[in-house]
Protein backbone atom coordinates (compact mmCIF):
# COMPACT_ATOMS: atom_id res chain seq x y z
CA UNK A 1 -5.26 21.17 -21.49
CA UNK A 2 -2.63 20.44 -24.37
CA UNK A 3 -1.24 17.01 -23.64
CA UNK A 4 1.82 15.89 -25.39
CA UNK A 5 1.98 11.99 -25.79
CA UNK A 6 5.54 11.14 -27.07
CA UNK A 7 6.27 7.19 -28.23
CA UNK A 8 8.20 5.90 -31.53
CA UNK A 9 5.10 5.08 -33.36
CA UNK A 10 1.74 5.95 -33.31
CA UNK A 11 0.17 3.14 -35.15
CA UNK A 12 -2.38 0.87 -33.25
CA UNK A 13 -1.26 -2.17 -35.26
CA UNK A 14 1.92 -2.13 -33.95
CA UNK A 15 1.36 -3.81 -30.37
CA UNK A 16 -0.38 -2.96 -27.55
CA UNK A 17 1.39 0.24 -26.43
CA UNK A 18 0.69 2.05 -29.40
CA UNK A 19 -2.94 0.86 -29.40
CA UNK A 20 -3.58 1.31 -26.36
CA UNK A 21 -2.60 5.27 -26.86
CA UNK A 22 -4.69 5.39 -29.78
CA UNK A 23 -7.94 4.97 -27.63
CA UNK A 24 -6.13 6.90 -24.49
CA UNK A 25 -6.07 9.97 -27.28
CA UNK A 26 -9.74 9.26 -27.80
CA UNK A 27 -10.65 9.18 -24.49
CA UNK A 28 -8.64 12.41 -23.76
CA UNK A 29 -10.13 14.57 -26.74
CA UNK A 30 -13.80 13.12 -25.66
CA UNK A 31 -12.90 15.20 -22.57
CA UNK A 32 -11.82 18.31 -24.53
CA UNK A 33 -8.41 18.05 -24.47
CA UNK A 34 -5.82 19.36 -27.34
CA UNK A 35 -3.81 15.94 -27.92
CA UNK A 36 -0.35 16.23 -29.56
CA UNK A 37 1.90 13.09 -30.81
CA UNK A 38 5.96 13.65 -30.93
CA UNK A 39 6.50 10.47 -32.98
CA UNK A 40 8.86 9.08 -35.31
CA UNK A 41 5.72 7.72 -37.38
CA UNK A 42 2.49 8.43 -37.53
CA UNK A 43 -0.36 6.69 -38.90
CA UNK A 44 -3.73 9.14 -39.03
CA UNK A 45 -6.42 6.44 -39.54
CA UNK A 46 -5.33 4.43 -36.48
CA UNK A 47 -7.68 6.62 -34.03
CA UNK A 48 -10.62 9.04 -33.84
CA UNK A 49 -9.42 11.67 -32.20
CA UNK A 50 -7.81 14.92 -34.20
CA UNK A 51 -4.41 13.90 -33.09
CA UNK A 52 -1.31 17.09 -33.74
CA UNK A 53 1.24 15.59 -35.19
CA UNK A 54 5.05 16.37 -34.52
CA UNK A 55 6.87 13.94 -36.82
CA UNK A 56 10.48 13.64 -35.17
CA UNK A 57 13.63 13.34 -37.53
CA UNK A 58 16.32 11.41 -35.59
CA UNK A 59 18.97 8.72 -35.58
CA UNK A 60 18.43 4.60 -36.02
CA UNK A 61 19.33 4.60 -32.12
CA UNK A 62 17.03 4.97 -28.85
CA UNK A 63 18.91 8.03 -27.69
CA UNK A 64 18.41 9.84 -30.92
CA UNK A 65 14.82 10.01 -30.32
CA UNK A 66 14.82 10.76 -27.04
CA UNK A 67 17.36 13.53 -27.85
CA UNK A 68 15.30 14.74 -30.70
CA UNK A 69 11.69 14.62 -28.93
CA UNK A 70 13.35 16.57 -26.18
CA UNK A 71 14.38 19.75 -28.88
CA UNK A 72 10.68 19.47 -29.62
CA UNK A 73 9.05 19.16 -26.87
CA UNK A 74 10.93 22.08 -25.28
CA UNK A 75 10.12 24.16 -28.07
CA UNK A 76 6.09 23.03 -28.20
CA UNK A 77 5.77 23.40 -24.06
CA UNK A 78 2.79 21.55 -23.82
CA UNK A 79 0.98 21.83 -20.77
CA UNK A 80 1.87 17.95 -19.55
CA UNK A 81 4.44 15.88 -21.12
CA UNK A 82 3.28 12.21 -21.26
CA UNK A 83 6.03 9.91 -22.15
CA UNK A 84 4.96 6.30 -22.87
CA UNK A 85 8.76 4.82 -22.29
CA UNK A 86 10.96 6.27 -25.34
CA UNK A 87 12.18 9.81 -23.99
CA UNK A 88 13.24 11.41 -20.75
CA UNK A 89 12.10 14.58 -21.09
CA UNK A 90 8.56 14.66 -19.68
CA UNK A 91 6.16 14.83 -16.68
CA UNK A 92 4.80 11.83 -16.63
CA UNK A 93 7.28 8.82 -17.53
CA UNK A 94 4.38 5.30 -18.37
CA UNK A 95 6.84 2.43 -19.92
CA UNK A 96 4.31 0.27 -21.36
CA UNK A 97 6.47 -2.66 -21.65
CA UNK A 98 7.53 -1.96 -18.02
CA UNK A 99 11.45 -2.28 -17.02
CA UNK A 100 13.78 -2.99 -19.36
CA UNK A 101 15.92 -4.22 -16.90
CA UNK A 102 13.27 -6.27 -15.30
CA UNK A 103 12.47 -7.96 -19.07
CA UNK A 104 16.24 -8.65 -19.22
CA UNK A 105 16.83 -9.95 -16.20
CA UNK A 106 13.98 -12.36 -16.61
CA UNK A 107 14.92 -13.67 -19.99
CA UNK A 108 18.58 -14.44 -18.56
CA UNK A 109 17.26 -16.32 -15.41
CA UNK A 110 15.09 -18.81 -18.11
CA UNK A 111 18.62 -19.82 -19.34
CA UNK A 112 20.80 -22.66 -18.18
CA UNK A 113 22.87 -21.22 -15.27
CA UNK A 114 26.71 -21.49 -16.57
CA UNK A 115 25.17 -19.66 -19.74
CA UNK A 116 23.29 -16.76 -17.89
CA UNK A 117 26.36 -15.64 -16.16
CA UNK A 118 28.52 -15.83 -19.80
CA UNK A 119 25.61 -13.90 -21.48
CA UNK A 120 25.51 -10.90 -18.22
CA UNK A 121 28.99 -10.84 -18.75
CA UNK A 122 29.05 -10.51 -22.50
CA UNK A 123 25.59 -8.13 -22.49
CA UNK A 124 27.58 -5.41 -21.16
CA UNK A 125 30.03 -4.94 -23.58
CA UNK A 126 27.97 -4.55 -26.41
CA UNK A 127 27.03 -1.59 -28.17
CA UNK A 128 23.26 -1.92 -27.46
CA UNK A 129 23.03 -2.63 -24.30
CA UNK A 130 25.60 0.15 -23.47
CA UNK A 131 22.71 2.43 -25.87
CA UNK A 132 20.64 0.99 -23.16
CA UNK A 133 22.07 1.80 -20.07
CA UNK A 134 22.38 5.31 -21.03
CA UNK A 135 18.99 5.89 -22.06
CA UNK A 136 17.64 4.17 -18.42
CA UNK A 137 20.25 6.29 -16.60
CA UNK A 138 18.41 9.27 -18.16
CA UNK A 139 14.53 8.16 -18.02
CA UNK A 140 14.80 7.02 -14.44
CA UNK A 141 16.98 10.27 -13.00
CA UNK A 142 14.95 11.94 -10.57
CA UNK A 143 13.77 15.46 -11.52
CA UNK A 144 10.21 15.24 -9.57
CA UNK A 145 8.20 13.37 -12.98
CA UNK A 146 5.65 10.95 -11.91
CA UNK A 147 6.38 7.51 -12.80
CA UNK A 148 3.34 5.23 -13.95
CA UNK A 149 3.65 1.56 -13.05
CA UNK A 150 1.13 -1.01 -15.01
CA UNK A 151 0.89 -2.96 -11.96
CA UNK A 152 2.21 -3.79 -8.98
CA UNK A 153 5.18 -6.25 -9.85
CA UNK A 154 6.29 -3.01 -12.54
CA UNK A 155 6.38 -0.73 -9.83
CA UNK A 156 8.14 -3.22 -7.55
CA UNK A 157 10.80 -3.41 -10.24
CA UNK A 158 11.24 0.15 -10.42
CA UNK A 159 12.09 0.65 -6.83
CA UNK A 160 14.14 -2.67 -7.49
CA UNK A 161 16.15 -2.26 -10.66
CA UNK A 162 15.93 1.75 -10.86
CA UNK A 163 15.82 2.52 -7.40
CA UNK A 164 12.65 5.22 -7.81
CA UNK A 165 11.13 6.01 -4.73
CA UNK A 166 7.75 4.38 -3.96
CA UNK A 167 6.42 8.03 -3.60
CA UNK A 168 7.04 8.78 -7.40
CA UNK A 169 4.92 5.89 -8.40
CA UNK A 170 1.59 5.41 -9.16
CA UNK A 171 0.11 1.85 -10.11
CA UNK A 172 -2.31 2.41 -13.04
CA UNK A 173 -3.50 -0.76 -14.44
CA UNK A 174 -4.64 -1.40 -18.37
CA UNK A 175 -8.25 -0.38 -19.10
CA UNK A 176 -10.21 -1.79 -22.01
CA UNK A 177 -12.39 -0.70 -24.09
CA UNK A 178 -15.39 -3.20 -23.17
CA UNK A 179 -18.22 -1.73 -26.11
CA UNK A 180 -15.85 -2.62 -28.77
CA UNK A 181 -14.42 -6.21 -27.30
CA UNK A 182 -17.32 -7.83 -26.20
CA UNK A 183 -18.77 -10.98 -26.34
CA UNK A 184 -22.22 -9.46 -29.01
CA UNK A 185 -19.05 -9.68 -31.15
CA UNK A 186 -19.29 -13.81 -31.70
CA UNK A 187 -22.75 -12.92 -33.86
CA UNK A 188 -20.83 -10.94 -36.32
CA UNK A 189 -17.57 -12.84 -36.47
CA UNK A 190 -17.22 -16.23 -35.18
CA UNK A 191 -18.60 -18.55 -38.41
CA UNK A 192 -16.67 -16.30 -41.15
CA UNK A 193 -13.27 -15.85 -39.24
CA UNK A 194 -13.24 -19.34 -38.56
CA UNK A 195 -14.55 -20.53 -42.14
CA UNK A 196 -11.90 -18.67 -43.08
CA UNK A 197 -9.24 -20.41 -41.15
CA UNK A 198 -10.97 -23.78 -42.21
CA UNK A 199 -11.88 -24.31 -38.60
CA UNK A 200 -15.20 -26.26 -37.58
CA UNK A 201 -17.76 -25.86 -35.09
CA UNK A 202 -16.97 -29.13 -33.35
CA UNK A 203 -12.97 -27.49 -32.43
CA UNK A 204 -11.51 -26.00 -29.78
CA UNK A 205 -10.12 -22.76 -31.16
CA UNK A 206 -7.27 -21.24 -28.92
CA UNK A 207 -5.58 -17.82 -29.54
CA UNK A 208 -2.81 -15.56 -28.92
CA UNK A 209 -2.44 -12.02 -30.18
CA UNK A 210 1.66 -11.03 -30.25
CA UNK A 211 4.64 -9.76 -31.73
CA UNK A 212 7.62 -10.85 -29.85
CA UNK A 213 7.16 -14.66 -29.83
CA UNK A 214 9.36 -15.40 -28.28
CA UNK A 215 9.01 -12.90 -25.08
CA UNK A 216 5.28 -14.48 -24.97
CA UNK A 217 5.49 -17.83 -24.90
CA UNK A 218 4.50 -19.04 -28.18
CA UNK A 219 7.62 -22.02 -28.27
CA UNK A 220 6.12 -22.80 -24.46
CA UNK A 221 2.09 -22.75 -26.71
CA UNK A 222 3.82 -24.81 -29.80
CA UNK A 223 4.46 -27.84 -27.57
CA UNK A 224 1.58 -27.59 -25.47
CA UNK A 225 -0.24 -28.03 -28.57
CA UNK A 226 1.33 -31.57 -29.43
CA UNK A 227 0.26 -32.70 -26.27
CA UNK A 228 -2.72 -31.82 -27.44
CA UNK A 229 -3.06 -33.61 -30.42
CA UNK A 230 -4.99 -36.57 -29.26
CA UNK A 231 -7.98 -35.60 -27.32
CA UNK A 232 -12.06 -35.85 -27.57
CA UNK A 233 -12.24 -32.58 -29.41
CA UNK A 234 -9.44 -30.97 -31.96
CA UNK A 235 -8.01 -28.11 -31.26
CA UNK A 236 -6.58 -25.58 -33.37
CA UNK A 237 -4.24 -22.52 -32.27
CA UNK A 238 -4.60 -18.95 -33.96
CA UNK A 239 -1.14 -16.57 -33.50
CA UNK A 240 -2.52 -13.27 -34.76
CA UNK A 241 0.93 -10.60 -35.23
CA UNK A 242 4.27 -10.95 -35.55
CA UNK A 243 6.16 -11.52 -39.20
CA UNK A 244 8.62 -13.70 -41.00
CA UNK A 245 6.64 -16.87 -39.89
CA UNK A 246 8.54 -19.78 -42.00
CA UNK A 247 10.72 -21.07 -39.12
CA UNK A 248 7.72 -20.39 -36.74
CA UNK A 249 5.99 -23.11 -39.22
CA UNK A 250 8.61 -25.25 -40.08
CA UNK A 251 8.57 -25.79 -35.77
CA UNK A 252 4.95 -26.33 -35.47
CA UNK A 253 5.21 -29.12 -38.47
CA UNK A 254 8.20 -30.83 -36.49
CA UNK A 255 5.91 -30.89 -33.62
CA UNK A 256 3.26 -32.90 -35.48
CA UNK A 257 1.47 -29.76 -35.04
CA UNK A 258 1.52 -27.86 -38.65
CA UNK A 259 -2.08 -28.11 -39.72
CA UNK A 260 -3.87 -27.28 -36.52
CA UNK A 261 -1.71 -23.70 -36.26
CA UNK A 262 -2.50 -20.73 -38.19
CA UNK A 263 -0.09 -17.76 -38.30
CA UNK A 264 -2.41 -15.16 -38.95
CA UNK A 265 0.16 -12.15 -39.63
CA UNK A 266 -0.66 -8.36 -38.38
CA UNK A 267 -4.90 -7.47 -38.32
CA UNK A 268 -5.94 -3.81 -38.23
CA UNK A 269 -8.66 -5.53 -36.13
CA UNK A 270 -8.08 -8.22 -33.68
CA UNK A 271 -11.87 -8.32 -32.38
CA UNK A 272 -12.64 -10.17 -34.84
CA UNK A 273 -10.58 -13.10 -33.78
CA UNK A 274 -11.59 -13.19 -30.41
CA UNK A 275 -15.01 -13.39 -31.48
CA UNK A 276 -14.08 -16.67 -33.63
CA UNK A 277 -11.76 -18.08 -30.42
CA UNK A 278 -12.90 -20.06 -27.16
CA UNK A 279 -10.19 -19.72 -25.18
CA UNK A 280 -7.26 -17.22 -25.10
CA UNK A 281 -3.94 -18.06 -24.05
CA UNK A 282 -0.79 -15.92 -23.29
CA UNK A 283 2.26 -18.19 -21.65
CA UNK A 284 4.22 -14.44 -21.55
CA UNK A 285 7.84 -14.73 -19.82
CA UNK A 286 6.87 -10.99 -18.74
CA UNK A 287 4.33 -8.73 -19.30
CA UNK A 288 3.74 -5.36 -17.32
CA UNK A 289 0.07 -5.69 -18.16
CA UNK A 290 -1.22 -7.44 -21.11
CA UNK A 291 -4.15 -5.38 -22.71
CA UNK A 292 -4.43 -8.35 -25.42
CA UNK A 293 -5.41 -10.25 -21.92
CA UNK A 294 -7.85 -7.66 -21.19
CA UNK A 295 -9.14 -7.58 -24.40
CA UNK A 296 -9.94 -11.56 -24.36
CA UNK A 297 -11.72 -11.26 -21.24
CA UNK A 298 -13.78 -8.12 -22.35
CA UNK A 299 -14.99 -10.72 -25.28
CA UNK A 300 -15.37 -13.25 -22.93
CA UNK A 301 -13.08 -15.60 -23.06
CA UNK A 302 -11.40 -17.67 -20.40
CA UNK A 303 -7.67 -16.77 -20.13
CA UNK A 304 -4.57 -18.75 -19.58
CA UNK A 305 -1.69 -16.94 -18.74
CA UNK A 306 1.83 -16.33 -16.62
CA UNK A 307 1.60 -15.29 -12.68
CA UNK A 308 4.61 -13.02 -14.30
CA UNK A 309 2.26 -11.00 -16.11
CA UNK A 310 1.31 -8.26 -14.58
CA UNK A 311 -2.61 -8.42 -15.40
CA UNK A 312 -2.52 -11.66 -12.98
CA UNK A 313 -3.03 -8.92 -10.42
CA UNK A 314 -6.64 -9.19 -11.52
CA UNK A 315 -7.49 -12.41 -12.16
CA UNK A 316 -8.61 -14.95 -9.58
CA UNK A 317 -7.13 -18.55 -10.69
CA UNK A 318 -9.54 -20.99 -11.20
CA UNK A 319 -12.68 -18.45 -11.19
CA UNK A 320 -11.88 -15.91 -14.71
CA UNK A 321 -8.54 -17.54 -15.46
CA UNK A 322 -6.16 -20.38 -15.27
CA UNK A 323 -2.73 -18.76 -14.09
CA UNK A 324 0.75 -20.51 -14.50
CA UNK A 325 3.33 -20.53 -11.59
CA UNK A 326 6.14 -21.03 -14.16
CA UNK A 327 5.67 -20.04 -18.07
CA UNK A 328 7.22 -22.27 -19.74
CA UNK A 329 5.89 -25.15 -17.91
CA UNK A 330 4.42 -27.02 -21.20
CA UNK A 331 2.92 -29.62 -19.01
CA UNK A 332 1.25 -27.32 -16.73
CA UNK A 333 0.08 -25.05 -19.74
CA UNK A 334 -1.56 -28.23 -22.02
CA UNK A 335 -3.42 -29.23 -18.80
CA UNK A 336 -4.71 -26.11 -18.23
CA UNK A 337 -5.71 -25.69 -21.57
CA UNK A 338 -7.05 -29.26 -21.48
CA UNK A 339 -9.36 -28.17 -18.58
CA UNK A 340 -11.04 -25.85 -21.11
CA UNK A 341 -12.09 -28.44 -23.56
CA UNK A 342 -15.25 -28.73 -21.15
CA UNK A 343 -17.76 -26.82 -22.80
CA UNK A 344 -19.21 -26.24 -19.06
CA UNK A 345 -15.81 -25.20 -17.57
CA UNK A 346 -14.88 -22.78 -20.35
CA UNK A 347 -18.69 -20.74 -20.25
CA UNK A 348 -18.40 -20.75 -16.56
CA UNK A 349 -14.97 -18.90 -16.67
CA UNK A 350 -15.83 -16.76 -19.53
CA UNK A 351 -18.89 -15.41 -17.77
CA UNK A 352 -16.20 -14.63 -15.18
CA UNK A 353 -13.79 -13.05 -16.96
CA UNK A 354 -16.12 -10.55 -18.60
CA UNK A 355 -16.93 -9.44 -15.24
CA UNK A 356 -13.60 -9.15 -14.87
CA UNK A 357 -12.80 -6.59 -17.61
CA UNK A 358 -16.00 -4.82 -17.13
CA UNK A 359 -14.37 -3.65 -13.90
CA UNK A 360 -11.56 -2.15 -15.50
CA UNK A 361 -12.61 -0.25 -18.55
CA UNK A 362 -10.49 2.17 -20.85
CA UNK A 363 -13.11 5.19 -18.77
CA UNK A 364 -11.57 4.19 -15.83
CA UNK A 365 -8.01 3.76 -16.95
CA UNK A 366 -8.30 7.93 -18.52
CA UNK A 367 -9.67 9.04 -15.02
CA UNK A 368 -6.84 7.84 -13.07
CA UNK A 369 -4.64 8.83 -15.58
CA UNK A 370 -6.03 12.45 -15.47
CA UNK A 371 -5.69 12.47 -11.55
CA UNK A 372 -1.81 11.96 -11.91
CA UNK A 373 -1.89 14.86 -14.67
CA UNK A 374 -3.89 16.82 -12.00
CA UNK A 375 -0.90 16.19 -9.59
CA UNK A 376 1.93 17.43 -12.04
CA UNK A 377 0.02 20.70 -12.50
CA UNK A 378 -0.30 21.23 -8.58
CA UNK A 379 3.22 20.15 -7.96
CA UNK A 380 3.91 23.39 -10.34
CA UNK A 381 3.06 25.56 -8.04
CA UNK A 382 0.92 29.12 -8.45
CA UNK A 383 3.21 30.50 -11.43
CA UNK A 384 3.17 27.63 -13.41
CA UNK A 385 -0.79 27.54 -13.19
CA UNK A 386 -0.63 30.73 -14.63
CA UNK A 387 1.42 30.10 -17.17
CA UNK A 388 -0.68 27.31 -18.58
CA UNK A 389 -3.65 29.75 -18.17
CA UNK A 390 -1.81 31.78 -20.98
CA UNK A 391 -1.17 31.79 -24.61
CA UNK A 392 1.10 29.41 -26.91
CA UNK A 393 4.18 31.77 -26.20
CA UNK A 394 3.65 32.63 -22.50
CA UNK A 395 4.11 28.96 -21.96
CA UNK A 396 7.05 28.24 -23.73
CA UNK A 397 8.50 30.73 -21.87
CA UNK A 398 7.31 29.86 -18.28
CA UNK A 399 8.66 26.73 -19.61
CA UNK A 400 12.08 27.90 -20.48
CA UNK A 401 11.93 30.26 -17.07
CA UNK A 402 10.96 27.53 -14.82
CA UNK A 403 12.96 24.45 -16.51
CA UNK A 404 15.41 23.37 -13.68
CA UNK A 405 12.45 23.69 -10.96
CA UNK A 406 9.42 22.11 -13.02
CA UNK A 407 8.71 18.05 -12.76
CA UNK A 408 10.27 17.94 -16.73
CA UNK A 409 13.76 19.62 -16.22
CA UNK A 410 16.51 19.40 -18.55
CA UNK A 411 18.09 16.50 -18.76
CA UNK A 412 21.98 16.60 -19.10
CA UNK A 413 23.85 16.32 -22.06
CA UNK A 414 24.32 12.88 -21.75
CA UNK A 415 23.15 10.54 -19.48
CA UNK A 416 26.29 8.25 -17.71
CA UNK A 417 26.27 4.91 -18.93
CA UNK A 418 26.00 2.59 -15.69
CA UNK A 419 27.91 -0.54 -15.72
């Protein structure tokens, strides 16, 4: 099958969307599959698999790329479109960060309340957000594409905020790859990564992989961590990602907090860390899935994070994890952390958590993915299974032929802006 994967940038450094397609274009090629990337950016070493490349040359903005993957996908007819939340033109439509809307709406409700109404108010008049709207109105349009939910509060908000029909979606959790994070990895890691970070045995090292700070928590982590300062054991936080960390370090010194935080930058390899961590901790305002949660569990570690995120689906509190009703409660989030200064406590819940992941591996996650491919193809109908049967060019033209009745019709000129 040639599979078209289309997202901004294919570079597993970049966050967990884009390495979490890395291994999904792994996973598919182990299987025999011809993978293609339409990408702005495109970074070869960043997976395995012989990846096609389709670099796309667009505008700065969100619907110049969707525009521009469109002209190529249309003229490369692959046999299933897989969109990871950038475009509108595909079969399969898999927002890794979930709904924008959703994300939006959540970040407004943590202000004060006279401010979130000024700031819904003002939010619609501006230029991005209008870039926004008409991006949504085109990814969400139905024209029969399966929508893939990460879990269960995604899909909810889908129905919700983009009013998709509960038969479009199908709830496809994160999988992880548990041979690579696992917990053999301490062996290898843990006394150089954390002689490295001038960390001793005798402290608690917590961690959180991220890019958008803000988005996961790490003000809500920076004052947990004072109220951690005094305590039988010292602990130490690791932020692995993110950039332009002065005023990130200027806070944690104001919190009394400066020396026992390390801003570790961007890693190629974050397995590493969690090898060198005991506890991993992700205070996210919303998440559709975490895989970096995933990831800490395969490597067993105990986990503290948001009931927002949408991982929580798989956690049991108090047995694998330590989930937050509210997540930026920095009371409730250093006393959950504080729990897992018990040596006792933390091994129990790490031996739990690995069981966790080891039920929802990367294997799985292709499989299911697969089945939804399986159900664009039979939602074709006879001629278009022929058509894929074919060569290069009999394809492109039972795509052309069959483009206002297939799962990936053309989108309008322009999607409406909504209001």
């Amino acid at each position: 099958m040639r599979i078209a994967l289309v997202l901004e940038q294919f570079d597993a450094r970049k966050g967990g969307l884009e390495q979490w397609t890395a291994r999904f274009a792994e996973g598919l090629d182990e299987r025999g599959h011809e993978v293609h990337a339409v990408t702005r950016r495109f970074v070869p070493h960043c997976t395995q698999a012989p990846v096609v490349l389709h670099r796309v040359e667009a505008g700065k903005t969100p619907v110049a790329f969707a525009e521009a993957a469109q002209a190529k996908l249309m003229e490369l007819a692959p046999d299933v479109i897989h969109d990871m939340g950038c475009g509108w033109y595909c079969d399969v439509f898999h927002p890794h960060g979930g709904s924008w809307a959703a994300v939006t709406r959540r970040k407004q409700d943590m202000l004060p309340g006279w401010l979130r109404q000024v700031k819904r108010r003002v939010d619609k008049l501006l230029p991005r957000h209008r870039r926004f709207a008409s991006l949504l109105a085109g990814q969400y349009a139905d024209r029969g594409q399966l929508m893939i939910a990460l879990s269960q509060t995604v899909a909810e908000d889908f129905q919700r905020f983009h009013g998709v029909p509960e038969e479009r979606i199908r709830v496809i959790y994160n999988g992880v790859d548990v041979e690579r994070f696992t917990p053999a990895n301490q062996a290898r890691w843990r006394a150089s990564v954390r002689r490295h970070l001038g960390i001793g045995e005798d402290a608690v090292l917590a961690l959180i992989v991220a890019h958008n700070f803000r988005l996961k928590g790490v003000p809500t982590l920076l004052r947990a961590m004072r109220r951690l300062r005094s305590g039988p054991r010292p602990v130490h936080l690791a932020v692995v990602g993110g950039k332009r960390f002065a005023r990130w370090r200027l806070e944690a010194t104001g919190l009394g907090v400066g020396r026992r935080v390390h801003f570790v930058g961007t890693a190629d390899d974050t397995a590493p860390y969690y090898a060198a961590a005991d506890l991993y901790v992700h205070p996210t305002i919303y998440d559709a899935c975490s895989l970096v949660v995933l990831e800490a569990a395969a490597s067993g570690l105990p986990v503290v994070t948001s009931r927002v995120n949408g991982v929580a689906d798989l956690l049991t509190h108090g047995a694998d994890s330590l989930l937050l009703e509210r997540p930026t409660d920095v009371a409730g989030l250093s006393g959950a952390m504080r729990l897992l200064l018990d040596d006792a406590r933390r091994a129990e819940l790490a031996a739990a958590a690995r069981r966790t992941a080891l039920r929802h591996t990367l294997r799985r996650n292709v499989e299911e993915v697969l089945a939804v491919y399986d159900e664009v193809l039979a939602m074709r109908g006879s001629t278009a299974r022929s058509a894929i049967a074919g060569n290069p060019a009999t394809r492109r033209a039972a795509a052309r032929n069959h483009a206002d009745s297939s799962p990936r019709a053309q989108r309008p000129e322009r999607a409406p802006a909504t209001p």
